[in-house]
Protein backbone atom coordinates (compact mmCIF):
# COMPACT_ATOMS: atom_id res chain seq x y z
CA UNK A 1 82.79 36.28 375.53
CA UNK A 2 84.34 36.66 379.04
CA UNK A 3 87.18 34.21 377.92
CA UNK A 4 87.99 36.38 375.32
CA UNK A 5 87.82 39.54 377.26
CA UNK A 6 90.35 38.06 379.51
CA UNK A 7 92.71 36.68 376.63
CA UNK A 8 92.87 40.68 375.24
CA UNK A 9 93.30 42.55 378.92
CA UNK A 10 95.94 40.01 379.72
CA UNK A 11 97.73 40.53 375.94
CA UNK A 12 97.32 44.36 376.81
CA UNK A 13 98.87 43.54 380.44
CA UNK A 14 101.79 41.64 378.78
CA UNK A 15 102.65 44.35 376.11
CA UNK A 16 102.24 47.08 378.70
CA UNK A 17 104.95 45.17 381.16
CA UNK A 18 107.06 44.98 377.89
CA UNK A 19 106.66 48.55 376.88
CA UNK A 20 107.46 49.67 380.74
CA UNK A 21 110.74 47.16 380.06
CA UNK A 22 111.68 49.00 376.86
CA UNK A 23 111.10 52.60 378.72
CA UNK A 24 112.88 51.83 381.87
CA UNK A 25 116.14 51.76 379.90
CA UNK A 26 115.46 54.34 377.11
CA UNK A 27 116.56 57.87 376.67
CA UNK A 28 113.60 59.88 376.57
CA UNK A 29 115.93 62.69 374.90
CA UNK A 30 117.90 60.73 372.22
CA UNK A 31 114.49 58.87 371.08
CA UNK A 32 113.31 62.86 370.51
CA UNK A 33 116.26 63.39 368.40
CA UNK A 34 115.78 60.26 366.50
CA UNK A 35 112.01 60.91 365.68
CA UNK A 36 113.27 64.36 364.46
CA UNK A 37 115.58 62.76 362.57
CA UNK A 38 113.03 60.86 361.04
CA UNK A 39 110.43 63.50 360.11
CA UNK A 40 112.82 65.48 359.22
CA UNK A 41 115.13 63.41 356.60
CA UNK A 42 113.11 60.90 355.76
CA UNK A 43 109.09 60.80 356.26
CA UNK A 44 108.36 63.89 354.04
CA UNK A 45 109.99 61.85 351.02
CA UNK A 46 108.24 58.45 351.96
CA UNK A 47 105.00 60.61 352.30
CA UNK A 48 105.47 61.99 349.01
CA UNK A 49 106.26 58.42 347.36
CA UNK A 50 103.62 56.66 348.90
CA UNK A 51 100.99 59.58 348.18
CA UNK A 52 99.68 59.61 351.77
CA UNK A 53 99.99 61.34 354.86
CA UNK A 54 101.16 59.38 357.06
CA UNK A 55 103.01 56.78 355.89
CA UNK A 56 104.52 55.77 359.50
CA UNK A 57 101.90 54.12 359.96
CA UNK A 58 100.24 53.68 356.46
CA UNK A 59 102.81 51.90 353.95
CA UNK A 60 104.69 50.05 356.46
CA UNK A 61 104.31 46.79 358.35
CA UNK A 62 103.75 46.27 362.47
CA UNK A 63 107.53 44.73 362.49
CA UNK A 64 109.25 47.95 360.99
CA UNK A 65 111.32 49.23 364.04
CA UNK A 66 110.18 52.72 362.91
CA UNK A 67 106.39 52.10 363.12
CA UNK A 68 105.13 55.40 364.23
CA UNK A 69 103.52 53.14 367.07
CA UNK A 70 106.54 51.39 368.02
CA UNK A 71 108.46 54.44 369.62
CA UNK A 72 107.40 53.76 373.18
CA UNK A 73 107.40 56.71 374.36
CA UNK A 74 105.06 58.01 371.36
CA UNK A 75 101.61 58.62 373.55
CA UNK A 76 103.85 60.63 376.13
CA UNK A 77 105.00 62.80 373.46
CA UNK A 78 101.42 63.23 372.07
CA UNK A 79 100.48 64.43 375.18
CA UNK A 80 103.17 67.11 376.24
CA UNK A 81 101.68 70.79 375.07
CA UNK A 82 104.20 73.31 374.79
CA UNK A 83 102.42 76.71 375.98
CA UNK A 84 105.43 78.66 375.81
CA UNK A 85 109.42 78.68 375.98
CA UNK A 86 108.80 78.30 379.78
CA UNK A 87 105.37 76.53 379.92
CA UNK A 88 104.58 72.95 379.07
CA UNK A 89 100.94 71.32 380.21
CA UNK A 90 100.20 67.51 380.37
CA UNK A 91 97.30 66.75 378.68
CA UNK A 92 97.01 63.47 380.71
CA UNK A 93 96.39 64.81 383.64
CA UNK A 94 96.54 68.98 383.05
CA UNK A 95 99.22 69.96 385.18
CA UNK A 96 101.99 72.55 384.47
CA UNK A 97 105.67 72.46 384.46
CA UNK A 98 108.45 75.15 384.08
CA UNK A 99 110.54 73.42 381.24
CA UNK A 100 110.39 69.81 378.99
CA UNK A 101 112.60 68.16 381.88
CA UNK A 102 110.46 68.77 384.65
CA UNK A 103 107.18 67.47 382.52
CA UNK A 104 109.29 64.08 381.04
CA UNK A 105 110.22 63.41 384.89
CA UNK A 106 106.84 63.67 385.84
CA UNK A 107 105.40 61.38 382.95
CA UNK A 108 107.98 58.99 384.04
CA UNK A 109 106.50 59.23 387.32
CA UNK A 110 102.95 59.19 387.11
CA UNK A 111 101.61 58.11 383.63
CA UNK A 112 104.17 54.92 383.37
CA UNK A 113 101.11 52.46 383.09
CA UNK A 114 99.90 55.11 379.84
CA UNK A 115 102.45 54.65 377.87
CA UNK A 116 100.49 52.07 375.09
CA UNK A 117 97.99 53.57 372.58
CA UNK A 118 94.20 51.72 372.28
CA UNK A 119 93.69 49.18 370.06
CA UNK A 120 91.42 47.25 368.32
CA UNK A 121 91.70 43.07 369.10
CA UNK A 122 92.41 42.63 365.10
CA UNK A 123 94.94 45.37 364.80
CA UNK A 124 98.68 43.91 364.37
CA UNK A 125 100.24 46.66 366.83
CA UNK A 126 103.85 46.81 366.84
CA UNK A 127 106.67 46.10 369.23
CA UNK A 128 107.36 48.89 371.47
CA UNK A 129 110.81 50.17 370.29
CA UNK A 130 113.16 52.37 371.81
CA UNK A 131 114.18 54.52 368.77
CA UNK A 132 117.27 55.92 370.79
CA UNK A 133 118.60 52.34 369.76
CA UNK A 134 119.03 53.30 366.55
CA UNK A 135 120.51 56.57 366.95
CA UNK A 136 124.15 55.86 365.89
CA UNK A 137 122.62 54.64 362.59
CA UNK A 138 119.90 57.98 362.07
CA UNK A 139 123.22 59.92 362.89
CA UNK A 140 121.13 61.55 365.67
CA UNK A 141 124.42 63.25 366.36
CA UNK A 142 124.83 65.25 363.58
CA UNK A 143 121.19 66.24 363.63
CA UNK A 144 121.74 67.24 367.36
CA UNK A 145 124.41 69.58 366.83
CA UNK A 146 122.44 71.09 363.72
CA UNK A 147 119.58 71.93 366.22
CA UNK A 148 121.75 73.24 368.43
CA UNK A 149 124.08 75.51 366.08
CA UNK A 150 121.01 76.94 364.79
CA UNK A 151 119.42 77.58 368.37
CA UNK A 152 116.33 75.31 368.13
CA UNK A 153 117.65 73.02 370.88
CA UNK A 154 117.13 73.75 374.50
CA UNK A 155 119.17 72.53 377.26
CA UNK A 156 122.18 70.59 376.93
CA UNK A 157 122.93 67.88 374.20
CA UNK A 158 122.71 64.02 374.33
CA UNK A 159 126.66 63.56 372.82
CA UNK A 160 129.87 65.42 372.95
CA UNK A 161 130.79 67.19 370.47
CA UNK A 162 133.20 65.76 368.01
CA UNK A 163 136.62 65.99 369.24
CA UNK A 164 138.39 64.94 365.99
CA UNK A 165 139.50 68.04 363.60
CA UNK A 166 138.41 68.49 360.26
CA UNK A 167 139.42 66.97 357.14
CA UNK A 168 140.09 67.84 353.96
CA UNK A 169 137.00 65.91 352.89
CA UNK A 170 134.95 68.36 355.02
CA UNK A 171 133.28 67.61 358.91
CA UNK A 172 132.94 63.68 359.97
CA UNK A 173 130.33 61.85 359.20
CA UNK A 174 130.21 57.69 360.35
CA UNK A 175 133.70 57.68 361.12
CA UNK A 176 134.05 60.27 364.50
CA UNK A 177 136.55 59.78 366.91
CA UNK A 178 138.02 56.10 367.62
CA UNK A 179 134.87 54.15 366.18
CA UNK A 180 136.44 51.39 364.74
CA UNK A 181 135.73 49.98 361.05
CA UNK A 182 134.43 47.11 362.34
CA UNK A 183 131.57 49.23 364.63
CA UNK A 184 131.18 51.19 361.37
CA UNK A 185 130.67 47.84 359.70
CA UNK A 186 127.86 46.91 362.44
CA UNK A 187 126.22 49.99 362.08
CA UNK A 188 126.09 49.59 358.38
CA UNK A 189 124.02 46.19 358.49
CA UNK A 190 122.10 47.33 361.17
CA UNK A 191 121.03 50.26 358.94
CA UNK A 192 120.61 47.90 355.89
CA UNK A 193 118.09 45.58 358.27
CA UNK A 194 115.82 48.07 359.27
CA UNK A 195 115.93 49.02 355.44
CA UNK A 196 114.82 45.95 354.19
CA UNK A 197 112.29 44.95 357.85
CA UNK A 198 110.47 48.26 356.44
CA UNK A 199 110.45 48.81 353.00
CA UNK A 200 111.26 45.15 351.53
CA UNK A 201 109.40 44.74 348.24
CA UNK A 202 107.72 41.36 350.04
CA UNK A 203 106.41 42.73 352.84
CA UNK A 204 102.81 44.16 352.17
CA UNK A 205 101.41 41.55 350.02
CA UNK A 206 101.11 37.87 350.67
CA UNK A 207 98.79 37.50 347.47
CA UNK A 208 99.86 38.90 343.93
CA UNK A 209 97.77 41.55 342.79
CA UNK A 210 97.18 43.94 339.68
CA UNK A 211 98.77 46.58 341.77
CA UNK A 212 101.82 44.99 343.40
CA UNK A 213 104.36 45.93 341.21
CA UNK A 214 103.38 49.50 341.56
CA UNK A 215 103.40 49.33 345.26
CA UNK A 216 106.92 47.17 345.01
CA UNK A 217 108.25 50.20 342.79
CA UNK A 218 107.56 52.90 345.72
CA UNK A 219 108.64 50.27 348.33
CA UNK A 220 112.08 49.86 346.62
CA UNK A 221 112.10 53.79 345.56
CA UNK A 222 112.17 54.23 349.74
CA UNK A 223 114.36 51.35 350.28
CA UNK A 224 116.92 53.45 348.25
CA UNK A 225 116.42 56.38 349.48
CA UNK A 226 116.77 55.09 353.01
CA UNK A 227 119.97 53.40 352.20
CA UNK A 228 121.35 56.38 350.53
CA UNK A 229 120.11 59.01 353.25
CA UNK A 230 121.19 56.61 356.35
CA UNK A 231 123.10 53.82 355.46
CA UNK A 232 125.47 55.30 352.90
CA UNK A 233 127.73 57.60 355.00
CA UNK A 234 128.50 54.24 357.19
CA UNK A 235 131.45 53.71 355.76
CA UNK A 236 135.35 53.00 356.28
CA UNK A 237 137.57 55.57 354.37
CA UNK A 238 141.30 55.80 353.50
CA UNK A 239 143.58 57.88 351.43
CA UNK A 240 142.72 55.50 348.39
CA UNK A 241 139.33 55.39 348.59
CA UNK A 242 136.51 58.12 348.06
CA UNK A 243 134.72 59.53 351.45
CA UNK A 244 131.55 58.67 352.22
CA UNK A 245 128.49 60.75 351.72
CA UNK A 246 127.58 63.24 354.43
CA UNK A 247 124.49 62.17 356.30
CA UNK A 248 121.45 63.70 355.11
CA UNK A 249 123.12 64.75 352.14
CA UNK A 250 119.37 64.23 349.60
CA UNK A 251 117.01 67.11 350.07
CA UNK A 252 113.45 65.59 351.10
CA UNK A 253 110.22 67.54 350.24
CA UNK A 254 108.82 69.88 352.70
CA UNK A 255 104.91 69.74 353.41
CA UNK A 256 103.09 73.10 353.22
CA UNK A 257 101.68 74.32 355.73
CA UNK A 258 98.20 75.34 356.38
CA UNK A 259 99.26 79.72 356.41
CA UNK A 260 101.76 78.33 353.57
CA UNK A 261 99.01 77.35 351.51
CA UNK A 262 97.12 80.40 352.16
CA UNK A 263 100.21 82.87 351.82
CA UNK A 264 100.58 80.85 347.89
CA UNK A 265 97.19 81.27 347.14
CA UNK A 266 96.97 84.84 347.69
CA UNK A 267 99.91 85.78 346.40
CA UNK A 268 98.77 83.67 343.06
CA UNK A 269 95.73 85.60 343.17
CA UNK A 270 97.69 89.09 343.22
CA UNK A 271 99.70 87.92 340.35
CA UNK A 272 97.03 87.48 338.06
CA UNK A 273 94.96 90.43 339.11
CA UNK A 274 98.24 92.85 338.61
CA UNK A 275 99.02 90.93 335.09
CA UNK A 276 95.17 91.82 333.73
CA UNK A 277 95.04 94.84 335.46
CA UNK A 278 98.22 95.94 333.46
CA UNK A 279 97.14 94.15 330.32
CA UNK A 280 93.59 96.03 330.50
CA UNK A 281 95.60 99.79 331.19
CA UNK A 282 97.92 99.40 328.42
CA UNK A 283 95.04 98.69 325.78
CA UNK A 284 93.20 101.70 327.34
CA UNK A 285 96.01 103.80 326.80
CA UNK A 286 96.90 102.78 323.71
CA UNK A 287 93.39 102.92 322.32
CA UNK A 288 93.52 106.21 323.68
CA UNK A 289 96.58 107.37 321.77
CA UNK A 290 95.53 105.85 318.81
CA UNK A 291 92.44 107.79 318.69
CA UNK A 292 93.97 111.38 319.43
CA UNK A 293 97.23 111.54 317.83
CA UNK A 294 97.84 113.49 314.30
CA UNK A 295 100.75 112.89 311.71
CA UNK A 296 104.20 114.52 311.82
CA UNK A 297 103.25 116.70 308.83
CA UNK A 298 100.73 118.62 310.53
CA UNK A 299 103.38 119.63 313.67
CA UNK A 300 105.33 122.67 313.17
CA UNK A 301 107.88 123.93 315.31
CA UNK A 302 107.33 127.29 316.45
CA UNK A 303 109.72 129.91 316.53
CA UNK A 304 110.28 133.11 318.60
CA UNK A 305 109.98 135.80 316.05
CA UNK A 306 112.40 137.98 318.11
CA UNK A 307 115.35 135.00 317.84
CA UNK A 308 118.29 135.47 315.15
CA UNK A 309 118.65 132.34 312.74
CA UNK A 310 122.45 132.93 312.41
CA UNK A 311 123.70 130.88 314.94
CA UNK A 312 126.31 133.17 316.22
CA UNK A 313 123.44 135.70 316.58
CA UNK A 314 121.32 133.41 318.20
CA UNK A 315 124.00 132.32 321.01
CA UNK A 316 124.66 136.32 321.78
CA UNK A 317 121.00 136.73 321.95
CA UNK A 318 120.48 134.12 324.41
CA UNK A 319 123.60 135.19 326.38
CA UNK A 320 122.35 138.74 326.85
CA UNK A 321 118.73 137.82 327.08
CA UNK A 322 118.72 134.57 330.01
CA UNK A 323 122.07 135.61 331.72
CA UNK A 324 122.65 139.55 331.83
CA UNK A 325 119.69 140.78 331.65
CA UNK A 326 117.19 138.18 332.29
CA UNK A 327 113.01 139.56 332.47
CA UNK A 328 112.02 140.71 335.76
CA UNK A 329 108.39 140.35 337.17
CA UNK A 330 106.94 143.35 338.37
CA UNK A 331 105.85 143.82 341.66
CA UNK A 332 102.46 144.90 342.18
């Protein structure tokens, strides 16, 4: 029992030195952009396909670079609490800082040996990852400048902006500034190998089982959509040839909200209240008119006895009777 206490605090030792190796030369910032990248383009469809919610960590393997417990930096990020635009708390250790900056230096500083999440002896736990690595194939630029243009990024950006003008094929996409066909080339199978490290149709099941084709169908339905979202827009374009896709270019579901769900609810519930409510008035009515109205034969106009039935008569009498001399009220 003691040896194999020892054997897991010195694996835990081992993986923390690693994880303090990966950190040491990883952009805190760019890995942000990447997981938003992620969440944003990407896990809301997987989700969705996989019928779970959470499938980071639920429908892919321990070796998938994008293992929601691979991004080193993931139990620092759990732990920074926004309180406002100029007010962030660190739940490690409670104290306050002015903006994200100040809190990330200080979690550099003080919680480096926290930077691993528990777990259990039999868990396969993944290899801390910098996800700022793969940032040039998420496109982390394009989603950075999105952020930005829309005013839901603070502080300066991780990358220039692009310096190259437009085309008549729109904004770039893989092909910015001097990045050379060959980089664009690199990129592309570096996209294409995290594609098939995470959602190859072999890598869940060692065994064949009544349900493995269904869960190689969703498997290759992300594969796809992974190579289409990411890895599609990597591409080399000249006159001759048709421009890439833009990246991000499929629409991924959004997940409802809690106040989402309550805001459909009610206003389903108002629906159908208004739609009886309008049924039951109309049959009131109705069964209302039904019951007092009379035929046309028994309505008879009535006429002013006084009024001519020439029509030249009538139009004089009307003249004199509204417009020269119209009835006075007497004044009591």
């Amino acid at each position: 029992m003691v040896g194999a206490s020892t054997s897991t605090s010195t694996r835990n030792d081992l993986r923390l030195a690693n994880a303090q190796t990966v950190a040491a030369s990883c952009s805190r910032a760019k890995s942000r952009i990447a997981h938003s990248v992620l969440y944003t383009h990407f896990w809301p469809y997987a989700n969705a396909v996989f019928q779970t919610q959470n499938a980071s960590t639920a429908a892919v393997p321990a070796s998938c670079p994008l293992h929601a417990y691979a991004n080193v930096f993931r139990r620092h990020e759990n732990a920074k609490h926004k309180l406002n635009i100029h007010n962030w708390k660190c739940d490690i250790c409670g104290k306050a800082f002015s903006s994200e900056a100040y809190l990330d230096a200080h979690l550099e500083r003080r919680h480096m040996h926290q930077l691993l999440h528990e777990h259990s002896e039999d868990d396969d736990v993944p290899t801390p990852t910098c996800l700022a690595d793969h940032c040039d194939v998420l496109h982390c630029q394009v989603h950075e400048h999105t952020l930005a243009s829309q005013g839901k990024l603070q502080g300066p950006t991780s990358y220039a902006p692009p310096t190259r003008p437009r085309s008549a094929h729109g904004p770039p996409t893989a092909h910015v500034g001097t990045i050379s066909c060959r980089e664009v080339g690199r990129r592309y199978q570096q996209c294409e190998a995290i594609a098939n490290a995470c959602f190859g149709s072999h890598h869940n099941h060692h065994h064949h089982h009544a349900d493995d084709d269904d869960d190689d169908g969703k498997a290759d339905a992300v594969h796809n959509f992974f190579m289409a979202q990411f890895c599609a827009p990597h591409a080399c374009t000249d006159a001759s040839r048709k421009p890439p896709p833009k990246p991000f270019s499929l629409p991924v579901p959004r997940p409802l909200t809690a106040a989402a769900r309550v805001r459909r609810f009610l206003f389903g519930s108002l629906s159908v209240i208004v739609v009886v409510g309008l049924a039951y008035y109309y049959y009131v009515m109705l069964g209302h008119v039904a019951a007092t109205s009379v035929g046309r034969g028994d309505l008879k106009r009535v006429r002013d006895a006084r009024r001519p039935k020439s029509r030249l008569n009538e139009l004089m009498w009307l003249a004199k009777t509204k417009l020269f001399f119209p009835k006075r009220h007497k004044v009591y």
